[in-house]
N, C-alpha and C. Protein backbone atom coordinates (compact mmCIF):
# COMPACT_ATOMS: atom_id res chain seq x y z
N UNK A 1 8.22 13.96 4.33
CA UNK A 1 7.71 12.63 4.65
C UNK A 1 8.83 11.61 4.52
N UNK A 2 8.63 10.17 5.14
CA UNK A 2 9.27 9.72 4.81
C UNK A 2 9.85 9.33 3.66
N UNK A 3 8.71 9.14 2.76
CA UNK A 3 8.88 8.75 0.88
C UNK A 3 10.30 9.74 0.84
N UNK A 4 9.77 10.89 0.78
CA UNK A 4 10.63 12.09 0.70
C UNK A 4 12.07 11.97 0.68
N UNK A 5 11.98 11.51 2.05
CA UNK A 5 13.80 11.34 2.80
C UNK A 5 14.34 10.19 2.13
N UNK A 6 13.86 9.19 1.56
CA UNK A 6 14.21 8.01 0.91
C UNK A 6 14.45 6.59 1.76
N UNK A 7 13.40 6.79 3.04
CA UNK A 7 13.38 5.47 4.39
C UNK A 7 12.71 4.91 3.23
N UNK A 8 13.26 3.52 3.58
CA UNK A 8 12.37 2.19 3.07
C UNK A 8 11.37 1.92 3.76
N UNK A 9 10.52 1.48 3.24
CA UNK A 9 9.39 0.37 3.82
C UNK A 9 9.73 -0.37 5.45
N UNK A 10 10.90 -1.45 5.11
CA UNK A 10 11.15 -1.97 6.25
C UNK A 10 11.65 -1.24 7.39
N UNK A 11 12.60 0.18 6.71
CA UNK A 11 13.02 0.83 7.85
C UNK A 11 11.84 1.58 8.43
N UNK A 12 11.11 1.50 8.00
CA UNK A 12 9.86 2.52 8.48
C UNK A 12 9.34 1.39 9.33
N UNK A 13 9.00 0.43 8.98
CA UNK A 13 8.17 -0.90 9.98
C UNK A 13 9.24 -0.77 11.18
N UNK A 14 10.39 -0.94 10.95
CA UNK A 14 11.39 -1.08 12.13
C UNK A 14 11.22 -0.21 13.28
N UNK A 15 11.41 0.86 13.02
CA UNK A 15 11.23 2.67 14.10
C UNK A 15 10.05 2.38 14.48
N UNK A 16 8.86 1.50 13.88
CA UNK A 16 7.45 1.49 14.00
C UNK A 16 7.59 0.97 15.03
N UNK A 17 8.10 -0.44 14.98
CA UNK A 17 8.05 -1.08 15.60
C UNK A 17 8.75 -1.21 17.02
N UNK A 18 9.59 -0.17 17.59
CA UNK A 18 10.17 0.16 18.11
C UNK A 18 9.67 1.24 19.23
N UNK A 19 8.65 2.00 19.12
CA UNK A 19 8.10 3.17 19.75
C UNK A 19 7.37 2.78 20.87
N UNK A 20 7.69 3.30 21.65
CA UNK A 20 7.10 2.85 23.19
C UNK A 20 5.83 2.48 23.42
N UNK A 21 5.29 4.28 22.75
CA UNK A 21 3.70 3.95 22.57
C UNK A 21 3.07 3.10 21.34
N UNK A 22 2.31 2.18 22.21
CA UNK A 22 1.91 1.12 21.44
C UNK A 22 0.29 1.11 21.04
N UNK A 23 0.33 1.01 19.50
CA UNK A 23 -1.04 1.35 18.83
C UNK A 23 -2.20 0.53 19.76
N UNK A 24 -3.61 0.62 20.64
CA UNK A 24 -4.47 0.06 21.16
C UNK A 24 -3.45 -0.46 22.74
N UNK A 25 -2.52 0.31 22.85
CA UNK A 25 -2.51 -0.07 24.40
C UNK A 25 -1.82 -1.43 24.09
N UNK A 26 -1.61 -2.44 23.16
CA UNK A 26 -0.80 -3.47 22.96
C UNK A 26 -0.47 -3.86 21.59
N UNK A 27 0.66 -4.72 21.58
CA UNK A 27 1.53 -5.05 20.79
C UNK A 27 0.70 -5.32 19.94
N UNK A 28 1.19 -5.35 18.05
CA UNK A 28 0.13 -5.45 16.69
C UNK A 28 0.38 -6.70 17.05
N UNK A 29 -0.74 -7.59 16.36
CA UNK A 29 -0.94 -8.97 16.24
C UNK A 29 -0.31 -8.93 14.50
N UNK A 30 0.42 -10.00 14.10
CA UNK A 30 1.11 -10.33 12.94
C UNK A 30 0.47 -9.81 11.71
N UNK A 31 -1.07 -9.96 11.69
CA UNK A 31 -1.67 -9.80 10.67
C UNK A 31 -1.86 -8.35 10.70
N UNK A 32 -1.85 -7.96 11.71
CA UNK A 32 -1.75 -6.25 11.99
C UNK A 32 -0.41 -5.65 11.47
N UNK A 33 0.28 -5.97 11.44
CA UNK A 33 1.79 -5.59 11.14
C UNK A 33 1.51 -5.48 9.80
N UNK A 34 1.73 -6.67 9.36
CA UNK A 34 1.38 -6.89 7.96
C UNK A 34 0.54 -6.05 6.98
N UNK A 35 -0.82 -5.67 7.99
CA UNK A 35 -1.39 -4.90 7.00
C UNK A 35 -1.09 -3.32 7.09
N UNK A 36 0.19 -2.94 7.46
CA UNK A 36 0.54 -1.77 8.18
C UNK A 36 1.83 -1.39 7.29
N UNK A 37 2.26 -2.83 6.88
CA UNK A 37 3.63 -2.76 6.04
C UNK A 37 2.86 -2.59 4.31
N UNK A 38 1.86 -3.23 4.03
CA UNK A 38 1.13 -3.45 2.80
C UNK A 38 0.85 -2.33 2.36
N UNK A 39 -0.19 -1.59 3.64
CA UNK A 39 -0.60 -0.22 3.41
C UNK A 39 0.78 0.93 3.27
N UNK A 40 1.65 1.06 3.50
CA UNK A 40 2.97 1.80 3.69
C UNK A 40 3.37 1.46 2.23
N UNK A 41 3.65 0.32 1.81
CA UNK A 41 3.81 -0.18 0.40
C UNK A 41 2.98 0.72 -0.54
N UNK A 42 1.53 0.35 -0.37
CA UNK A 42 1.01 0.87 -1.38
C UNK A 42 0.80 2.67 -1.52
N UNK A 43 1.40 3.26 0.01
CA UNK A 43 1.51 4.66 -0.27
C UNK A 43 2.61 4.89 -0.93
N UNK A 44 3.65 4.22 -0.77
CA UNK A 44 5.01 4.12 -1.59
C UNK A 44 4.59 4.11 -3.38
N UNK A 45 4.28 3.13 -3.14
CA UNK A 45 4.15 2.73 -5.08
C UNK A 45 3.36 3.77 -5.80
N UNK A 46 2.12 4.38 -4.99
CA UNK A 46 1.06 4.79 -5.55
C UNK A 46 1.99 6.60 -5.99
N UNK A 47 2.88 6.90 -4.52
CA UNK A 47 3.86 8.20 -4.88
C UNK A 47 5.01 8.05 -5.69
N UNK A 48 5.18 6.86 -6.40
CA UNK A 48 6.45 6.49 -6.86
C UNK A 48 5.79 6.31 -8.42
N UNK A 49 4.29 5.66 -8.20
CA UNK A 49 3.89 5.98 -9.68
C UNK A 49 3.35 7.77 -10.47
N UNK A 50 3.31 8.28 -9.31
CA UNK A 50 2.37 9.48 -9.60
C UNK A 50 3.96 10.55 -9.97
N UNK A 51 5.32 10.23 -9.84
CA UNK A 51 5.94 10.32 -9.61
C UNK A 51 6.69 12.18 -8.71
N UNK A 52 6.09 11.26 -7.34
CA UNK A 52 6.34 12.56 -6.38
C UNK A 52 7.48 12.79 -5.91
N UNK A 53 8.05 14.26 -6.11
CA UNK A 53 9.36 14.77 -5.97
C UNK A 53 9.78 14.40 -4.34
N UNK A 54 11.40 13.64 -4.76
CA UNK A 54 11.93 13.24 -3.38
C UNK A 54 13.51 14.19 -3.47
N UNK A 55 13.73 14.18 -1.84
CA UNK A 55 15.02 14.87 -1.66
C UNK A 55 16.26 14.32 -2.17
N UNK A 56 15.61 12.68 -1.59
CA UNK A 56 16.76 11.83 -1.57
C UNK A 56 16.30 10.72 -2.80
N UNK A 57 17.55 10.90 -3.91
CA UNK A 57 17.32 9.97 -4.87
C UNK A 57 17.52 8.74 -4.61
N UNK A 58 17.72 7.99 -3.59
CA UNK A 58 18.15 6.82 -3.41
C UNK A 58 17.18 6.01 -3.86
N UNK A 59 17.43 4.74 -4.39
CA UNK A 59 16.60 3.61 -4.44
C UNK A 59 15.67 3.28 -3.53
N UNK A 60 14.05 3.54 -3.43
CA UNK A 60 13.43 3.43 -2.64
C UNK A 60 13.32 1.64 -3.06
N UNK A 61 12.84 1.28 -1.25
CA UNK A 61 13.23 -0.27 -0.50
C UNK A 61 11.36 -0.53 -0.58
N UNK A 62 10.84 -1.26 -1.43
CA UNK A 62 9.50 -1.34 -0.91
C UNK A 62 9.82 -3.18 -0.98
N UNK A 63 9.18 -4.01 0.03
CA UNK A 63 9.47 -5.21 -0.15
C UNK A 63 8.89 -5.69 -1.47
N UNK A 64 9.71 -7.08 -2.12
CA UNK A 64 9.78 -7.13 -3.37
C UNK A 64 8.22 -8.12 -3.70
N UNK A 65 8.09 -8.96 -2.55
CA UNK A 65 6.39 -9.62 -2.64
C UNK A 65 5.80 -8.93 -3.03
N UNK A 66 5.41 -7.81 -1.95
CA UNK A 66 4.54 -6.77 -2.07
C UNK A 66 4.62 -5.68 -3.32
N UNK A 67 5.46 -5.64 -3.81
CA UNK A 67 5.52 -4.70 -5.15
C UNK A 67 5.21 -5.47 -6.24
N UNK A 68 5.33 -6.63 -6.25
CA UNK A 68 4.96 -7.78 -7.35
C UNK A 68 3.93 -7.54 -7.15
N UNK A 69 3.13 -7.86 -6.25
CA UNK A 69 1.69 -8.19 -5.81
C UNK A 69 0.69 -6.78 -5.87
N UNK A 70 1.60 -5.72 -5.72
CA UNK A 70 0.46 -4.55 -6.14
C UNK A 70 1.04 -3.37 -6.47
N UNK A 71 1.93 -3.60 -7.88
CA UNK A 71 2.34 -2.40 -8.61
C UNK A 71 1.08 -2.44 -9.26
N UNK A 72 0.79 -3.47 -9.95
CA UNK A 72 -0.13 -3.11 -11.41
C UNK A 72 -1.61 -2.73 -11.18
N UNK A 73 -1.99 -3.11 -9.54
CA UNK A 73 -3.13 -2.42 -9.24
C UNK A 73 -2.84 -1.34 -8.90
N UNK A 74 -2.01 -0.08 -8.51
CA UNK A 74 -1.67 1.18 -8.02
C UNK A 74 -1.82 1.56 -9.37
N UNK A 75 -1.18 1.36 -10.10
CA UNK A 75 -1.06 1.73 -11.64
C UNK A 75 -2.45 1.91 -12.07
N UNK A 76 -3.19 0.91 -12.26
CA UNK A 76 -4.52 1.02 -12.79
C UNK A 76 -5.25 2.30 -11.91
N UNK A 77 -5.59 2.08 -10.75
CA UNK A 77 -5.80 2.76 -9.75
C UNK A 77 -5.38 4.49 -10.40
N UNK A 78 -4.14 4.76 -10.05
CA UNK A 78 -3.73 5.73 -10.57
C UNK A 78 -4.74 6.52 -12.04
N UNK A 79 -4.12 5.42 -12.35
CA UNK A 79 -4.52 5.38 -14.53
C UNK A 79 -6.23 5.88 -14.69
N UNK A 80 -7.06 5.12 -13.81
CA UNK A 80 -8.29 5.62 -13.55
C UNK A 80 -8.63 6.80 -12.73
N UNK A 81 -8.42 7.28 -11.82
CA UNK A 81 -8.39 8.32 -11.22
C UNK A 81 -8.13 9.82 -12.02
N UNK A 82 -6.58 9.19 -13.10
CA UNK A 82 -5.95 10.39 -14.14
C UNK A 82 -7.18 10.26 -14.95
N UNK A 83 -7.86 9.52 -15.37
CA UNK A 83 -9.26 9.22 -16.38
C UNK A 83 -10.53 10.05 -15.62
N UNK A 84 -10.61 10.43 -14.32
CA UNK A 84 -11.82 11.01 -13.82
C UNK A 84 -12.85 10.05 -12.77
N UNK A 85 -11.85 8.88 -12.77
CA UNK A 85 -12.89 7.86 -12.14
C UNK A 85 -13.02 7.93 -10.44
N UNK A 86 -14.27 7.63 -10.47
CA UNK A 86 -13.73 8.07 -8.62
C UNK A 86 -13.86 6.30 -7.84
N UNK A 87 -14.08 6.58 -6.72
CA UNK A 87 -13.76 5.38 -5.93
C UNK A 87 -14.72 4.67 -6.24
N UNK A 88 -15.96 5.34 -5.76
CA UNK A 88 -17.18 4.72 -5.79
C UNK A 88 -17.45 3.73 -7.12
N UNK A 89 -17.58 4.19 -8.35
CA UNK A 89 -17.09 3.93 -9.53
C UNK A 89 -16.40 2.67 -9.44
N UNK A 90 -15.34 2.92 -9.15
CA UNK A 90 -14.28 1.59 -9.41
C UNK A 90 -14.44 1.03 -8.31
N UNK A 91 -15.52 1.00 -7.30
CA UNK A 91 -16.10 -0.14 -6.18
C UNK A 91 -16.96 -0.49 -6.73
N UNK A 92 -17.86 -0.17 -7.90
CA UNK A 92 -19.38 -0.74 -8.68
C UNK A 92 -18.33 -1.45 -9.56
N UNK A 93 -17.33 -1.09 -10.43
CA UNK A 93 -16.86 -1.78 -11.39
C UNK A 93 -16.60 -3.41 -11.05
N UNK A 94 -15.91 -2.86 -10.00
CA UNK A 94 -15.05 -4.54 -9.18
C UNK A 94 -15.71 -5.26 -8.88
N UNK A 95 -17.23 -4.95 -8.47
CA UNK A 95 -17.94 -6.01 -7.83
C UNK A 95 -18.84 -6.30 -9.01
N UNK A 96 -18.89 -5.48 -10.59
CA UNK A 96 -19.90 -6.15 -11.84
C UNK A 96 -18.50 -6.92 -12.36
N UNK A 97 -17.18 -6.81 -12.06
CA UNK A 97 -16.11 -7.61 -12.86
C UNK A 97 -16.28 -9.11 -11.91
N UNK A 98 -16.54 -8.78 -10.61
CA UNK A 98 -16.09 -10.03 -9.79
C UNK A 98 -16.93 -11.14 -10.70
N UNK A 99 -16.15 -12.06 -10.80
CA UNK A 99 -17.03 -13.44 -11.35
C UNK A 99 -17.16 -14.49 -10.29
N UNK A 100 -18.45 -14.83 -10.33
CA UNK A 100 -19.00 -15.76 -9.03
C UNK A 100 -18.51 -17.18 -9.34
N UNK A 101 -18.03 -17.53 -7.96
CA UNK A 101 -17.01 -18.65 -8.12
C UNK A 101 -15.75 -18.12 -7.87
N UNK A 102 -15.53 -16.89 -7.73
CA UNK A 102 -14.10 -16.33 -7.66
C UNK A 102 -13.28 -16.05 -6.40
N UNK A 103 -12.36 -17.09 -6.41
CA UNK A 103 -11.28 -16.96 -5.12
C UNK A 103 -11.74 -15.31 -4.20
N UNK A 104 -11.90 -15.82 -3.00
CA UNK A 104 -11.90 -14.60 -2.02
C UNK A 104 -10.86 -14.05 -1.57
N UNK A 105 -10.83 -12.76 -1.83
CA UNK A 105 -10.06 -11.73 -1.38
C UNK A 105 -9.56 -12.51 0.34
N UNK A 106 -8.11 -12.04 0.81
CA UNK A 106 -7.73 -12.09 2.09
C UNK A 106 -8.37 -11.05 2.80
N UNK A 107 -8.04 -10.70 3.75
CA UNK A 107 -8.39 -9.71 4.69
C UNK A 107 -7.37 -8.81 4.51
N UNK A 108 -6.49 -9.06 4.61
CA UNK A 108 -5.49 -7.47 3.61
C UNK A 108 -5.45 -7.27 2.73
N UNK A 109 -6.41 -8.47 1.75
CA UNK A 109 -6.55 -7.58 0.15
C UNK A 109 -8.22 -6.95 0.73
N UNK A 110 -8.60 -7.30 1.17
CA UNK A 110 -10.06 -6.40 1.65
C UNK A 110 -9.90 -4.85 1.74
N UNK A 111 -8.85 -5.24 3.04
CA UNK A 111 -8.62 -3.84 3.51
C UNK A 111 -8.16 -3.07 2.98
């Protein structure tokens, strides 16, 4: 995989972005990109926390927003899962934690 070979994030968006054939017959709309680079991120972090054997030791490139913004949920994520928890579970949890009145999720934290 790519994790594997030690491509970054951005170099992976780049080649992405580059391929003739184009996802739906046309070009991603920004917010599409975005949630394409996020999701790529969080397969990164989530194999980087679980810590999955790579060929290439190089410094994996995950953008630095995005690793701020969701190491410590991969982690938890992770941390619960190693605990037995399943999805479903930690979709009942999130929505008895959500407190009403509470800032709404974006559409790429949705997704």
């Amino acid at each position: 995989s790519a994790y594997e070979e030690g491509y970054s994030v951005p170099s992976m968006s780049l080649e992405l972005s580059s391929c003739p054939q184009q996802t739906l017959g046309r070009p991603l709309q920004a917010d599409e990109v975005e949630l394409r680079q996020v999701w790529m991120s969080l397969v990164y972090l989530t194999l980087q926390t679980v810590a999955h054997p790579r060929v290439k030791k190089d410094a994996l490139s995950i953008p630095t927003p995005l690793e701020d913004r969701f190491l410590g949920f991969v982690r938890n994520i992770v941390q619960a899962h190693a605990m037995g928890s399943t999805l479903q579970r930690l979709k009942l949890e999130e929505m008895m934690n959500r407190e009403e009145g509470s800032a709404e999720r974006s559409p790429v934290e949705t997704a």
